[in-house]
N, C-alpha and C. Protein backbone atom coordinates (compact mmCIF):
# COMPACT_ATOMS: atom_id res chain seq x y z
N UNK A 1 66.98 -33.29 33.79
CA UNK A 1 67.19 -34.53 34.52
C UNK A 1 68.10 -35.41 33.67
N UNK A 2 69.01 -36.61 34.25
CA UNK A 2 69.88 -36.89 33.42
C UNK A 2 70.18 -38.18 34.44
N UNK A 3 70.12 -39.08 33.63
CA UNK A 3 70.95 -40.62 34.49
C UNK A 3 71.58 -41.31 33.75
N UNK A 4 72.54 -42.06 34.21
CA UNK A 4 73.10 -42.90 33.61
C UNK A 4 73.47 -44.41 33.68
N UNK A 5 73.44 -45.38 32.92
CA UNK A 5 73.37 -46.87 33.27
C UNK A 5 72.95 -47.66 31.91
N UNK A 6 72.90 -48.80 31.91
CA UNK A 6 72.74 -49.67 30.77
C UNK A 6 71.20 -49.65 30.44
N UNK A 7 70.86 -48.94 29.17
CA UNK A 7 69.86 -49.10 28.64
C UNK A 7 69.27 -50.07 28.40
N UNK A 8 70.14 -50.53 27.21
CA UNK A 8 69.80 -51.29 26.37
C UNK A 8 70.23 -53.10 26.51
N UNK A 9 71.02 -53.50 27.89
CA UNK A 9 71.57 -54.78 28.12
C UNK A 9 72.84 -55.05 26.92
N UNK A 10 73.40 -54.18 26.72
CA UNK A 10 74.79 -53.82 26.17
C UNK A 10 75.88 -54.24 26.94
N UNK A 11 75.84 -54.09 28.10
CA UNK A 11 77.01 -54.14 29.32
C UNK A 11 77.45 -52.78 29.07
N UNK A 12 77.05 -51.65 28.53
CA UNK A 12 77.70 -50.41 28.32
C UNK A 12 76.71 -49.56 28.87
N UNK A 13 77.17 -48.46 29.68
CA UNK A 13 76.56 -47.61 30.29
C UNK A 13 75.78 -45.94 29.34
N UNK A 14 75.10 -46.35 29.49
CA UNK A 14 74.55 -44.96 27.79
C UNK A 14 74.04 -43.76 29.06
N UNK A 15 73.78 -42.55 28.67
CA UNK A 15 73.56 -41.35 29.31
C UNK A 15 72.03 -41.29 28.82
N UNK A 16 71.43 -40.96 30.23
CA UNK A 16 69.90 -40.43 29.63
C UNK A 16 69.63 -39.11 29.97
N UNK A 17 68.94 -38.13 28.51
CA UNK A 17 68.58 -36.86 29.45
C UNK A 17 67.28 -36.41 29.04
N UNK A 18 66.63 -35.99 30.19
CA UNK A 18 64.99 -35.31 29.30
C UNK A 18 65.53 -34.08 29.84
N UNK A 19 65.04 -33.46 28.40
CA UNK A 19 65.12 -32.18 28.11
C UNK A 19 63.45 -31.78 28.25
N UNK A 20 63.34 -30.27 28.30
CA UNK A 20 62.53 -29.18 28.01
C UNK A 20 61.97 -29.48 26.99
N UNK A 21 62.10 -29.51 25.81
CA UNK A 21 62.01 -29.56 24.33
C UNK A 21 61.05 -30.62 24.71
N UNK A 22 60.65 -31.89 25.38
CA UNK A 22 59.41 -32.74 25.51
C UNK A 22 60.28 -34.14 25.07
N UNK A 23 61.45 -34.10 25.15
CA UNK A 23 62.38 -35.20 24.24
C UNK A 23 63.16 -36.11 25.80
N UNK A 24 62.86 -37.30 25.48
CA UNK A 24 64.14 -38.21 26.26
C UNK A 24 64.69 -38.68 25.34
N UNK A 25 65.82 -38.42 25.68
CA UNK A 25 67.46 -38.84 24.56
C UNK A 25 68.35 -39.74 25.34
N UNK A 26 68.95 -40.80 24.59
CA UNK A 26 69.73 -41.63 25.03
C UNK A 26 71.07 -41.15 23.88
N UNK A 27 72.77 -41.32 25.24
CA UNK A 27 73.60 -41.10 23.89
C UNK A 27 74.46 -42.29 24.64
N UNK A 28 75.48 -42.71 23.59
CA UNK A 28 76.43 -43.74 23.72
C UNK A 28 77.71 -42.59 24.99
N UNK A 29 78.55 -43.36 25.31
CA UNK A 29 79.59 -43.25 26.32
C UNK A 29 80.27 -42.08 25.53
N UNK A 30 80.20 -41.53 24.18
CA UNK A 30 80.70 -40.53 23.87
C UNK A 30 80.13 -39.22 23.41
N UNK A 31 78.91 -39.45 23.83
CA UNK A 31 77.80 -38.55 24.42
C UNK A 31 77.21 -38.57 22.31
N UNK A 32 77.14 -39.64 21.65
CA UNK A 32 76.49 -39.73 20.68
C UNK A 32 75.16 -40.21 20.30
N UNK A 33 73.97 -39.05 20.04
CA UNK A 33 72.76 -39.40 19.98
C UNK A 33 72.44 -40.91 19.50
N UNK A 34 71.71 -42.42 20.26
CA UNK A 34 71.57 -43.23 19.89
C UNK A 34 69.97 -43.62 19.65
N UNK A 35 69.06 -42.31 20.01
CA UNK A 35 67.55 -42.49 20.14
C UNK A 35 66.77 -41.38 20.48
N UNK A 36 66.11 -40.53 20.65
CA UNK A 36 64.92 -40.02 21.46
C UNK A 36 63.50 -40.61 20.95
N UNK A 37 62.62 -39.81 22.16
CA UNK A 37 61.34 -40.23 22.19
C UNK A 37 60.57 -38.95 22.81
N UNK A 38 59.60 -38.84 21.79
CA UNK A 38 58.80 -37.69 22.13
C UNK A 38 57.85 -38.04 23.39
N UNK A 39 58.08 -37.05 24.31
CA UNK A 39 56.91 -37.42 25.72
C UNK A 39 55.69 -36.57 25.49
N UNK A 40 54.76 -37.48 26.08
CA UNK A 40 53.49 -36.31 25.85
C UNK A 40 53.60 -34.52 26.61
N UNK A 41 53.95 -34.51 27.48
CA UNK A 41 54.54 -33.45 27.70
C UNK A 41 55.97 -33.07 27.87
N UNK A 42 56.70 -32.10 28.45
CA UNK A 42 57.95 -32.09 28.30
C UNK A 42 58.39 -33.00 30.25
N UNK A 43 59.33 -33.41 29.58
CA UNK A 43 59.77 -34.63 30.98
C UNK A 43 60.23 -33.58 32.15
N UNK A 44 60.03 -34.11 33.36
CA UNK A 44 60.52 -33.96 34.23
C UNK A 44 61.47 -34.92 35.36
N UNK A 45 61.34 -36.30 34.92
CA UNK A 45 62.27 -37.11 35.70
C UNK A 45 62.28 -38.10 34.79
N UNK A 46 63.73 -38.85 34.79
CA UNK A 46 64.06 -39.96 33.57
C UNK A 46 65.26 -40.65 34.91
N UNK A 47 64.30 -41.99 34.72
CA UNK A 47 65.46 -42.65 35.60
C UNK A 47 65.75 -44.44 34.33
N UNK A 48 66.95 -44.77 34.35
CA UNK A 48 67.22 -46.04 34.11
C UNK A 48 66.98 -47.19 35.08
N UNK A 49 66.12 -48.13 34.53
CA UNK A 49 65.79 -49.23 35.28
C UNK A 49 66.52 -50.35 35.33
N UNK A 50 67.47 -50.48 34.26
CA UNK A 50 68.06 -51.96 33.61
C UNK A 50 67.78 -52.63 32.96
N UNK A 51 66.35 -52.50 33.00
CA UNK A 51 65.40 -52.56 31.44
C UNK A 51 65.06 -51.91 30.76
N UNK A 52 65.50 -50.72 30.49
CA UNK A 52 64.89 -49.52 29.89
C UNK A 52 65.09 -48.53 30.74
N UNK A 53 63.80 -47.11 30.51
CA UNK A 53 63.98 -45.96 30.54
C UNK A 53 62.63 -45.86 31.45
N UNK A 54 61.88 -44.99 33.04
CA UNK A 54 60.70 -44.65 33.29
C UNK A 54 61.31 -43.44 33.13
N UNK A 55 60.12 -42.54 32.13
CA UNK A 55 59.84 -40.95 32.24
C UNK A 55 58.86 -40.20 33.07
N UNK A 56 59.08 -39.25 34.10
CA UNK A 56 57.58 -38.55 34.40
C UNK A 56 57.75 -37.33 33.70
N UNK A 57 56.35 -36.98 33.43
CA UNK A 57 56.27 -35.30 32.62
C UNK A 57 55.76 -34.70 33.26
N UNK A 58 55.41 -33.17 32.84
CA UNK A 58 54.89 -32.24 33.66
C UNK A 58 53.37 -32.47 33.98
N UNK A 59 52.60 -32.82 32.87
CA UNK A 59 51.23 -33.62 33.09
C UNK A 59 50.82 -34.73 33.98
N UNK A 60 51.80 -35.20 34.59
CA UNK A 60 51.83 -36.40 35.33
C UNK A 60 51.66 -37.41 34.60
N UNK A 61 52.36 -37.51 33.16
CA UNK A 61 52.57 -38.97 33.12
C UNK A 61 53.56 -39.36 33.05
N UNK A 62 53.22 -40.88 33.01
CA UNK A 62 54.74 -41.86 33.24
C UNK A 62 54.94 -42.67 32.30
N UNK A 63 55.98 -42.83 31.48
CA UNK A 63 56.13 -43.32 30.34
C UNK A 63 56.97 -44.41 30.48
N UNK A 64 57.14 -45.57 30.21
CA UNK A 64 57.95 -46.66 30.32
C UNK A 64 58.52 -46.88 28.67
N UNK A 65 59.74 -46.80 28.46
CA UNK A 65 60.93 -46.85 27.59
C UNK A 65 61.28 -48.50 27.10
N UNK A 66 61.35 -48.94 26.39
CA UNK A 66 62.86 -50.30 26.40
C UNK A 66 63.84 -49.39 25.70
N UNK A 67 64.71 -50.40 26.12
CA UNK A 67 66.40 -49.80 25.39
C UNK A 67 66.59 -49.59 24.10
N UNK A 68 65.38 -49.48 23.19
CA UNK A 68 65.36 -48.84 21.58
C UNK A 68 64.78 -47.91 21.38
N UNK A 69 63.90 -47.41 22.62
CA UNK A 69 63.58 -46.29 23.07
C UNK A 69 61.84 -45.97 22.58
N UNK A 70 61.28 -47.42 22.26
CA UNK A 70 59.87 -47.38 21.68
C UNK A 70 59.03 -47.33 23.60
N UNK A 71 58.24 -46.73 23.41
CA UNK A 71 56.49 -46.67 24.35
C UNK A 71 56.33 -48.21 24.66
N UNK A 72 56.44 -48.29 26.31
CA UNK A 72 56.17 -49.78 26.34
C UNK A 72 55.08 -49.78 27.83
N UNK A 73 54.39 -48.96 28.48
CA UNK A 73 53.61 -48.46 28.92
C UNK A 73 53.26 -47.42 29.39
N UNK A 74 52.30 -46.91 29.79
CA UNK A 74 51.74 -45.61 30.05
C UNK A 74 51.30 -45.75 31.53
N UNK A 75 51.16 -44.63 32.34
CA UNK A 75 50.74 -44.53 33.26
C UNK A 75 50.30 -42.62 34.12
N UNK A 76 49.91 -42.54 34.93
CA UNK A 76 49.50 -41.34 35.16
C UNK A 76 49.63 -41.31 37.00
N UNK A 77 50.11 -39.68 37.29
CA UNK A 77 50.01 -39.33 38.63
C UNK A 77 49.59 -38.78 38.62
N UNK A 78 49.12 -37.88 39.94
CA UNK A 78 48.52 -36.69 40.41
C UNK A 78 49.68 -35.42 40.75
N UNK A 79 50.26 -34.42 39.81
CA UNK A 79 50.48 -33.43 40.07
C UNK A 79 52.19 -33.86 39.28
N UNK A 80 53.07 -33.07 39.09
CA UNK A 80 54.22 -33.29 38.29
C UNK A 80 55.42 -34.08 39.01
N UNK A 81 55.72 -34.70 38.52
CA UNK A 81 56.85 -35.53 38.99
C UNK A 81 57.88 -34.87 39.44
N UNK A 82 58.74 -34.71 40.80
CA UNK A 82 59.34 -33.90 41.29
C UNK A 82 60.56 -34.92 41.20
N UNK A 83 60.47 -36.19 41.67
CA UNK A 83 61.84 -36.79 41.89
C UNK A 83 61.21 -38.37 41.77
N UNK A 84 61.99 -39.80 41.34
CA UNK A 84 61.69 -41.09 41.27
C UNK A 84 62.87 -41.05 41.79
N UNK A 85 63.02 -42.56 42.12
CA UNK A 85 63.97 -43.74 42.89
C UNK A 85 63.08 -45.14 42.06
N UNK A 86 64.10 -46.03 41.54
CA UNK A 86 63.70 -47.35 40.81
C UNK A 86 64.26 -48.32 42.00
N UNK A 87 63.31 -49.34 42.30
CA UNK A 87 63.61 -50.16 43.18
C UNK A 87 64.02 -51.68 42.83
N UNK A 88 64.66 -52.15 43.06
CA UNK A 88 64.64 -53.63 42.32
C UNK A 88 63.93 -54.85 43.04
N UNK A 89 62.70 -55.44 42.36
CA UNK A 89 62.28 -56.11 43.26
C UNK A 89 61.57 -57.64 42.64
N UNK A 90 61.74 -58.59 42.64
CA UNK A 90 61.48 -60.04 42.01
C UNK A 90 60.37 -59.92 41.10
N UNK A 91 59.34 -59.14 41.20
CA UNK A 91 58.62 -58.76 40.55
C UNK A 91 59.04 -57.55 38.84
N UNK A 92 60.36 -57.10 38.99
CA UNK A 92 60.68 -56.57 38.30
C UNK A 92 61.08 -54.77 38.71
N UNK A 93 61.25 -54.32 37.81
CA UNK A 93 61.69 -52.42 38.24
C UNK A 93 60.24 -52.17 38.55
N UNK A 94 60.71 -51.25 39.78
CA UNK A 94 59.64 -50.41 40.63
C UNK A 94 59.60 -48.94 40.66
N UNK A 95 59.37 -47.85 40.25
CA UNK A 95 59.46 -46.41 40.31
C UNK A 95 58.88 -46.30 41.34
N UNK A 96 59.38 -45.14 42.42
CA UNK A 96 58.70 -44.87 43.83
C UNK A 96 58.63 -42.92 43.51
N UNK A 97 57.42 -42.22 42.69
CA UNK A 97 57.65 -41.19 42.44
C UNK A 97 57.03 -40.32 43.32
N UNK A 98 57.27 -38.71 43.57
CA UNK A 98 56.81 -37.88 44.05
C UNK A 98 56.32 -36.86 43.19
N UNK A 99 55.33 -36.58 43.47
CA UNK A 99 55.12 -35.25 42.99
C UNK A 99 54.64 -33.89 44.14
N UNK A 100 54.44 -32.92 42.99
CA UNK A 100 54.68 -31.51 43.70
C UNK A 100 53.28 -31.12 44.40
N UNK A 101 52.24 -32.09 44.49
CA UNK A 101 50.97 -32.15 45.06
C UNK A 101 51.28 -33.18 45.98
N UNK A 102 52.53 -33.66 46.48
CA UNK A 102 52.23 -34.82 47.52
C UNK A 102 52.42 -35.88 47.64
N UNK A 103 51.62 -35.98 46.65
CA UNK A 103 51.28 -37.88 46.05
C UNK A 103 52.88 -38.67 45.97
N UNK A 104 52.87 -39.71 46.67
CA UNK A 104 53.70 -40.71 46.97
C UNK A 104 53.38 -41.91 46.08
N UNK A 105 53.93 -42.45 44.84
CA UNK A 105 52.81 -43.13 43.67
C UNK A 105 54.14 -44.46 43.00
N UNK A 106 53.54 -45.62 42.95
CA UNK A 106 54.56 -46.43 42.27
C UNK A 106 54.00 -46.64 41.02
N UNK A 107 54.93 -46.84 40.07
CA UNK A 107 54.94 -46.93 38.71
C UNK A 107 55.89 -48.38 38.58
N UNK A 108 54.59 -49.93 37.85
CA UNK A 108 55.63 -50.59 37.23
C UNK A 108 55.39 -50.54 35.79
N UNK A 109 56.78 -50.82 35.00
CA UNK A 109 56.46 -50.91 33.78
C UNK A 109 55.96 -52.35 33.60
C-alpha cells in the first residue's frame, strides 16, 4: 500500500509505504528514507490524513501516526483491513475502513 501527501505540514508532499516487513516508511520527494514505524502486525492499508499517517494491519489494528512518525493512537477492527478512505470533517480526519469480514468501521485519530 502506498500514498502520498503532506505528512508532516511541510507544504511538501512525502511518499508513504507499508510494507510486508510490519514497517510504515515515510520518504522525502526523492524517495529518501525520513522515518519508519514498527506496526504491531505487518500493515495492510496506510492512508495520509494531513495530520499524519492512519495504518490498518493484518490483526485489525489501526494505528494513528503524526508526521515524525511516533504512535499517537491505537484502535482495533474486526477482520483485516482491506481498503480506508480519510474523510475531512470539522471534527478532524475520519478513516472509513473495510475489512475482509465485512465490517464497515470509522477510525478517528
Amino acid at each position: 500500500m502506498m500514498d502520498v501527501g503532506d505528512v508532516n505540514g511541510d507544504g511538501k508532499q512525502e511518499i508513504v509505504v507499508a510494507i510486508a516487513a510490519g514497517l510504515v516508511v515515510a520518504l522525502d520527494a526523492q524517495a529518501k528514507r525520513l522515518w519508519s514505524c514498527q506496526m504491531p502486525t505487518p500493515p495492510t492499508v496506510a492512508r495520509v490524513t494531513g495530520k499524519g499517517i492512519i495504518a490498518g494491519c493484518e490483526d485489525g489494528s489501526m494505528v494513528a501516526l503524526n508526521g515524525q512518525g511516533d504512535i499517537t493512537a491505537l484502535g482495533k477492527v474486526t477482520g483485516r483491513p482491506v481498503d480506508m478512505r480519510v474523510l475531512t470533517t470539522p471534527a478532524g480526519p475520519l478513516a472509513v475502513v473495510t475489512t475482509d469480514k465485512g465490517q464497515v468501521a470509522g477510525f478517528r485519530p
